[in-house]
N, C-alpha and C. Protein backbone atom coordinates (compact mmCIF):
# COMPACT_ATOMS: atom_id res chain seq x y z
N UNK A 1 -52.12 50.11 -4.67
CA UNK A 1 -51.20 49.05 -4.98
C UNK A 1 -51.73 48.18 -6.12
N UNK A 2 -52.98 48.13 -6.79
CA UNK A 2 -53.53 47.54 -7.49
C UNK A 2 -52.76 47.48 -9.18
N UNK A 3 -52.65 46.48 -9.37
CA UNK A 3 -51.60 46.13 -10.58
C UNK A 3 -50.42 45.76 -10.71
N UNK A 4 -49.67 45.76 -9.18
CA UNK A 4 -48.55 45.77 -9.44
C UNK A 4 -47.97 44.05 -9.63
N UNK A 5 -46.66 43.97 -9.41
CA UNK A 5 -46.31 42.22 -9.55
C UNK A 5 -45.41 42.09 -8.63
N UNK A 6 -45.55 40.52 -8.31
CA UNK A 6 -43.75 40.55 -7.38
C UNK A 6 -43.54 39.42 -8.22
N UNK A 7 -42.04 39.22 -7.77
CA UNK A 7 -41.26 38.31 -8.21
C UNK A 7 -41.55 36.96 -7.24
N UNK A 8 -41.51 36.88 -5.71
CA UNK A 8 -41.49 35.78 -5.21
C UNK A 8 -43.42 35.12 -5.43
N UNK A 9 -43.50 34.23 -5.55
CA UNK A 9 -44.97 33.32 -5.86
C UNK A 9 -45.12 33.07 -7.27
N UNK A 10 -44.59 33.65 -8.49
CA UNK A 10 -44.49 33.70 -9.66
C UNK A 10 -43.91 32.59 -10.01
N UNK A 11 -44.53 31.90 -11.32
CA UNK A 11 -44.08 30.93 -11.62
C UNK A 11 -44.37 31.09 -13.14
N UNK A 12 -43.50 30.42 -13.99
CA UNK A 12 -42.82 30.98 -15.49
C UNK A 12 -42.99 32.82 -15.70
N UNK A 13 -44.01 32.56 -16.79
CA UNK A 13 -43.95 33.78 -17.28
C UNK A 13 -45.38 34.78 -17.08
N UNK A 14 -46.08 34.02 -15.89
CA UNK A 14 -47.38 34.57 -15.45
C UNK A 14 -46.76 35.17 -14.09
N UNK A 15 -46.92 36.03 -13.81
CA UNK A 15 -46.72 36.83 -12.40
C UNK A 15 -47.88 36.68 -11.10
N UNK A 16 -47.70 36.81 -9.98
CA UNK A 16 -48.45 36.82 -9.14
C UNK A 16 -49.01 38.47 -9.11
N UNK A 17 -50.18 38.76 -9.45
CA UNK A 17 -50.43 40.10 -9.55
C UNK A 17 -52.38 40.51 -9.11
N UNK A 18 -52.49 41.04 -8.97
CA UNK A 18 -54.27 41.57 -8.42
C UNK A 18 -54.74 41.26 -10.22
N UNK A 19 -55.88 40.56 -9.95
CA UNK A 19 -56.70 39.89 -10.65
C UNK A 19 -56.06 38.99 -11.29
N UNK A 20 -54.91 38.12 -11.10
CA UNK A 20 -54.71 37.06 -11.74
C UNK A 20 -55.06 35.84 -10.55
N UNK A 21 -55.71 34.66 -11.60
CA UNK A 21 -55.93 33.43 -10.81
C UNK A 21 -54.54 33.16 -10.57
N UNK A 22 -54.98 32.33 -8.72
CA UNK A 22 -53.81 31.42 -8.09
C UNK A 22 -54.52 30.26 -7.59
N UNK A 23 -53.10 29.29 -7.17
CA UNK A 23 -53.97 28.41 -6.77
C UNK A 23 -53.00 28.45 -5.11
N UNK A 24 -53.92 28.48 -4.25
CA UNK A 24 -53.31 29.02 -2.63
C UNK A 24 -52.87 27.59 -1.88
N UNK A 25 -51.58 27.58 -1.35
CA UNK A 25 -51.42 26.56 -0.54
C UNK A 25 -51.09 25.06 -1.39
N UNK A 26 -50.32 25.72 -2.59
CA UNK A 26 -50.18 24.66 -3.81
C UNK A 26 -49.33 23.46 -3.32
N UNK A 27 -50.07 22.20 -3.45
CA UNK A 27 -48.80 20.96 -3.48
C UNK A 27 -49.78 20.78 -1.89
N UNK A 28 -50.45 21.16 -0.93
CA UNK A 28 -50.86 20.72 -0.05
C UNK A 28 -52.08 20.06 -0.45
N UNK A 29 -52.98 19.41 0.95
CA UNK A 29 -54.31 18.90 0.82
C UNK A 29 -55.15 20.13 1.06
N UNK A 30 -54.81 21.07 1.10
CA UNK A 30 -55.59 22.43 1.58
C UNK A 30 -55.67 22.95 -0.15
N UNK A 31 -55.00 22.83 -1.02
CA UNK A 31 -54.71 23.65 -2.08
C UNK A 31 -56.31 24.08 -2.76
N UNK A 32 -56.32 25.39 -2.56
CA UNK A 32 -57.48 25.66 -3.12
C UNK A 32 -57.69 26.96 -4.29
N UNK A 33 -58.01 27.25 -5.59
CA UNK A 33 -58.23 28.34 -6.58
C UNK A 33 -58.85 29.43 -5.75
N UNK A 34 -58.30 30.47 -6.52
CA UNK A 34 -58.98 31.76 -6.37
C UNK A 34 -58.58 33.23 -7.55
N UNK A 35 -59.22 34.52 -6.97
CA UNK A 35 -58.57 35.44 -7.61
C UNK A 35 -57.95 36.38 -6.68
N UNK A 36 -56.43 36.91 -7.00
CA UNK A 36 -55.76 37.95 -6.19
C UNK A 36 -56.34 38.99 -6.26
N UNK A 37 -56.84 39.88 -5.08
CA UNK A 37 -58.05 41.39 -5.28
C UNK A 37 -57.23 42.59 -4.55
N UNK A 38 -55.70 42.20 -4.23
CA UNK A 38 -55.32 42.54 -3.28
C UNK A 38 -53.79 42.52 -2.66
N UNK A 39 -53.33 43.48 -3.29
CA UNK A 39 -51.33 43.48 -3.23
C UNK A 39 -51.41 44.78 -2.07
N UNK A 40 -50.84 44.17 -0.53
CA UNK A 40 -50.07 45.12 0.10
C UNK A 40 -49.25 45.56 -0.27
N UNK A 41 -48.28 44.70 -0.83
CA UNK A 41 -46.89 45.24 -1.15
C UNK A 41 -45.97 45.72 0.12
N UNK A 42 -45.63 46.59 -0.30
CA UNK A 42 -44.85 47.09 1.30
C UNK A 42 -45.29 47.42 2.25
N UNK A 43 -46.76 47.55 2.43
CA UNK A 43 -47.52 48.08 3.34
C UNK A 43 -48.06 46.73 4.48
N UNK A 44 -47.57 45.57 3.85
CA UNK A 44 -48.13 44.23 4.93
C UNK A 44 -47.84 44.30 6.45
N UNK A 45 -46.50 45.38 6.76
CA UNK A 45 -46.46 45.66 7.93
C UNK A 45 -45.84 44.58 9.04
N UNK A 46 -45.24 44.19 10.17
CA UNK A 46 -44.59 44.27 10.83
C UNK A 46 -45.45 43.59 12.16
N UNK A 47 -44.80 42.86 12.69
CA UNK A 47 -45.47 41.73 13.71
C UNK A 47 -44.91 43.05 15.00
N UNK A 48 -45.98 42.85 16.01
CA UNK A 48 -46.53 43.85 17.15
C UNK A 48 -45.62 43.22 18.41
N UNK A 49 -44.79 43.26 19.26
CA UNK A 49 -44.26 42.83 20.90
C UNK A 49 -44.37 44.73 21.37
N UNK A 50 -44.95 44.11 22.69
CA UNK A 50 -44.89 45.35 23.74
C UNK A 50 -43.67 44.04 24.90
N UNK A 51 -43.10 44.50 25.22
CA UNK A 51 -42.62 44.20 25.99
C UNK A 51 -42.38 42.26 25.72
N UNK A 52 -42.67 41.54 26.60
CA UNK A 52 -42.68 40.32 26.25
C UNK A 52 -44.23 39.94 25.69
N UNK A 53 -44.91 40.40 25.38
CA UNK A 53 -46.23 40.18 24.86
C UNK A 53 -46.41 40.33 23.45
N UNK A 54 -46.31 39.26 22.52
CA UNK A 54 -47.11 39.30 21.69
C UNK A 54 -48.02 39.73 21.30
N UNK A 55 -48.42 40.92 20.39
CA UNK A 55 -49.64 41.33 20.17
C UNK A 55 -50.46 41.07 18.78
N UNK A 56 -49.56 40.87 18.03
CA UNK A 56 -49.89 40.05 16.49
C UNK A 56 -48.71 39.82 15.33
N UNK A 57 -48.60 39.23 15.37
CA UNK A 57 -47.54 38.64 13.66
C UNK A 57 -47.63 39.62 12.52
N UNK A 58 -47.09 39.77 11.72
CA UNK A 58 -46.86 40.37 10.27
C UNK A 58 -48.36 40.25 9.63
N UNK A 59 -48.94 41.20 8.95
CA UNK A 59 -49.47 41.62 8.13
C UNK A 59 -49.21 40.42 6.54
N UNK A 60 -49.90 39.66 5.88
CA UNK A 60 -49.73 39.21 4.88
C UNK A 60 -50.02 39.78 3.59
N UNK A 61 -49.20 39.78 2.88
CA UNK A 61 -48.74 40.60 1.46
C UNK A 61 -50.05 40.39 0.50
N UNK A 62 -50.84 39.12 0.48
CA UNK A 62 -52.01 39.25 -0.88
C UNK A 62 -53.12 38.80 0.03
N UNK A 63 -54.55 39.23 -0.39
CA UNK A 63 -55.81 39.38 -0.51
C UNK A 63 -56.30 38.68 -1.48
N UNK A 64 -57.13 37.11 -1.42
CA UNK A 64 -57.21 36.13 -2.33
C UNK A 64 -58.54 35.68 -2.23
N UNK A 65 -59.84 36.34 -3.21
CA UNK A 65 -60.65 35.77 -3.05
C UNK A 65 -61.05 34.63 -3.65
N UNK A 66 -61.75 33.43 -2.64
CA UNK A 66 -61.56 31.80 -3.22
C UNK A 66 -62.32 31.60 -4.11
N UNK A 67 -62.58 30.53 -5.21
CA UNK A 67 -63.39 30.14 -5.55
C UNK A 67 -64.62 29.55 -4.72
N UNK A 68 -64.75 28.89 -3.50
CA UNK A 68 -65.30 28.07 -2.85
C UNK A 68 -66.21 29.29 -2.04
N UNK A 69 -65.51 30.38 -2.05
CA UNK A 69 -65.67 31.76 -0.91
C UNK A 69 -65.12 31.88 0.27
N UNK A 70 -65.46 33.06 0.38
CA UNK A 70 -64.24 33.31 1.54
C UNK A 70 -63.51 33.99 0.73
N UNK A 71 -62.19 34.93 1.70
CA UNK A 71 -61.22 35.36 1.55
C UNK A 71 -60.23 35.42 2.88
N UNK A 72 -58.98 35.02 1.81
CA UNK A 72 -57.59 34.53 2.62
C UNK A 72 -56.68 35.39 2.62
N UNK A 73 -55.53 35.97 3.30
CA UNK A 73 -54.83 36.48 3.23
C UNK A 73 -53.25 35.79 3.60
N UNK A 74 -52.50 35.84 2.40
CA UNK A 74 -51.29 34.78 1.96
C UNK A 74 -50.00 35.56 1.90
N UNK A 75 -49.07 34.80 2.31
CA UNK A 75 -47.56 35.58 1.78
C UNK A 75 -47.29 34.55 0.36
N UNK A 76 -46.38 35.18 -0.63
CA UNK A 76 -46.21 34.58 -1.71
C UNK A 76 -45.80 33.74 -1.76
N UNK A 77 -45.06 33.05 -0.96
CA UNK A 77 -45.07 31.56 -0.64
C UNK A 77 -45.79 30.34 -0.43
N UNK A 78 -47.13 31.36 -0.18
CA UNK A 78 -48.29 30.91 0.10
C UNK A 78 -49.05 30.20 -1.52
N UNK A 79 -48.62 30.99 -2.81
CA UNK A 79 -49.45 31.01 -3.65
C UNK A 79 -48.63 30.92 -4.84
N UNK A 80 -49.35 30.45 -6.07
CA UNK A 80 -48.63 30.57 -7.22
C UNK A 80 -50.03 30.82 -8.51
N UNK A 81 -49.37 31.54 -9.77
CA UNK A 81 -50.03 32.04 -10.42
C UNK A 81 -50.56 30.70 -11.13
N UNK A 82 -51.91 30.70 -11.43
CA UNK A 82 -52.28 29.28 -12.28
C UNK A 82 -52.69 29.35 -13.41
């Protein structure tokens, strides 16, 4: 999946794409830089119920390693290109 772009997190004419800087959690007190290393794309996958049991939520679409360190995993809502 490496290279590709989406449309939602994109802002003007820079795309949200693997190796472009973002800044994660923009407009919050959390907002923190990094680099994208990491497009699921369609592969983010699908939140888990057996029966009435919860077994886990959706899979998130980008792989964002921080400046600070660490790595986050964001839906594009999550992020915008900086």
């Amino acid at each position: 999946m490496k290279g590709t772009s989406a449309t939602a997190g994109d802002t003007g004419d820079r795309p949200v794409a693997v190796n472009v800087r973002v800044r994660v959690y923009p407009g919050t007190d959390g907002e923190i830089r990094g680099t994208v290393v990491e497009d699921f794309g369609d592969m983010a996958g699908h939140a888990v119920d057996i029966g009435e049991n919860h077994i886990v939520g959706p899979a998130r679409r980008w792989a964002v390693v921080l400046d600070a360190g660490g790595l986050v995993f964001v839906d594009s809502d999550q992020l915008v290109a900086d």
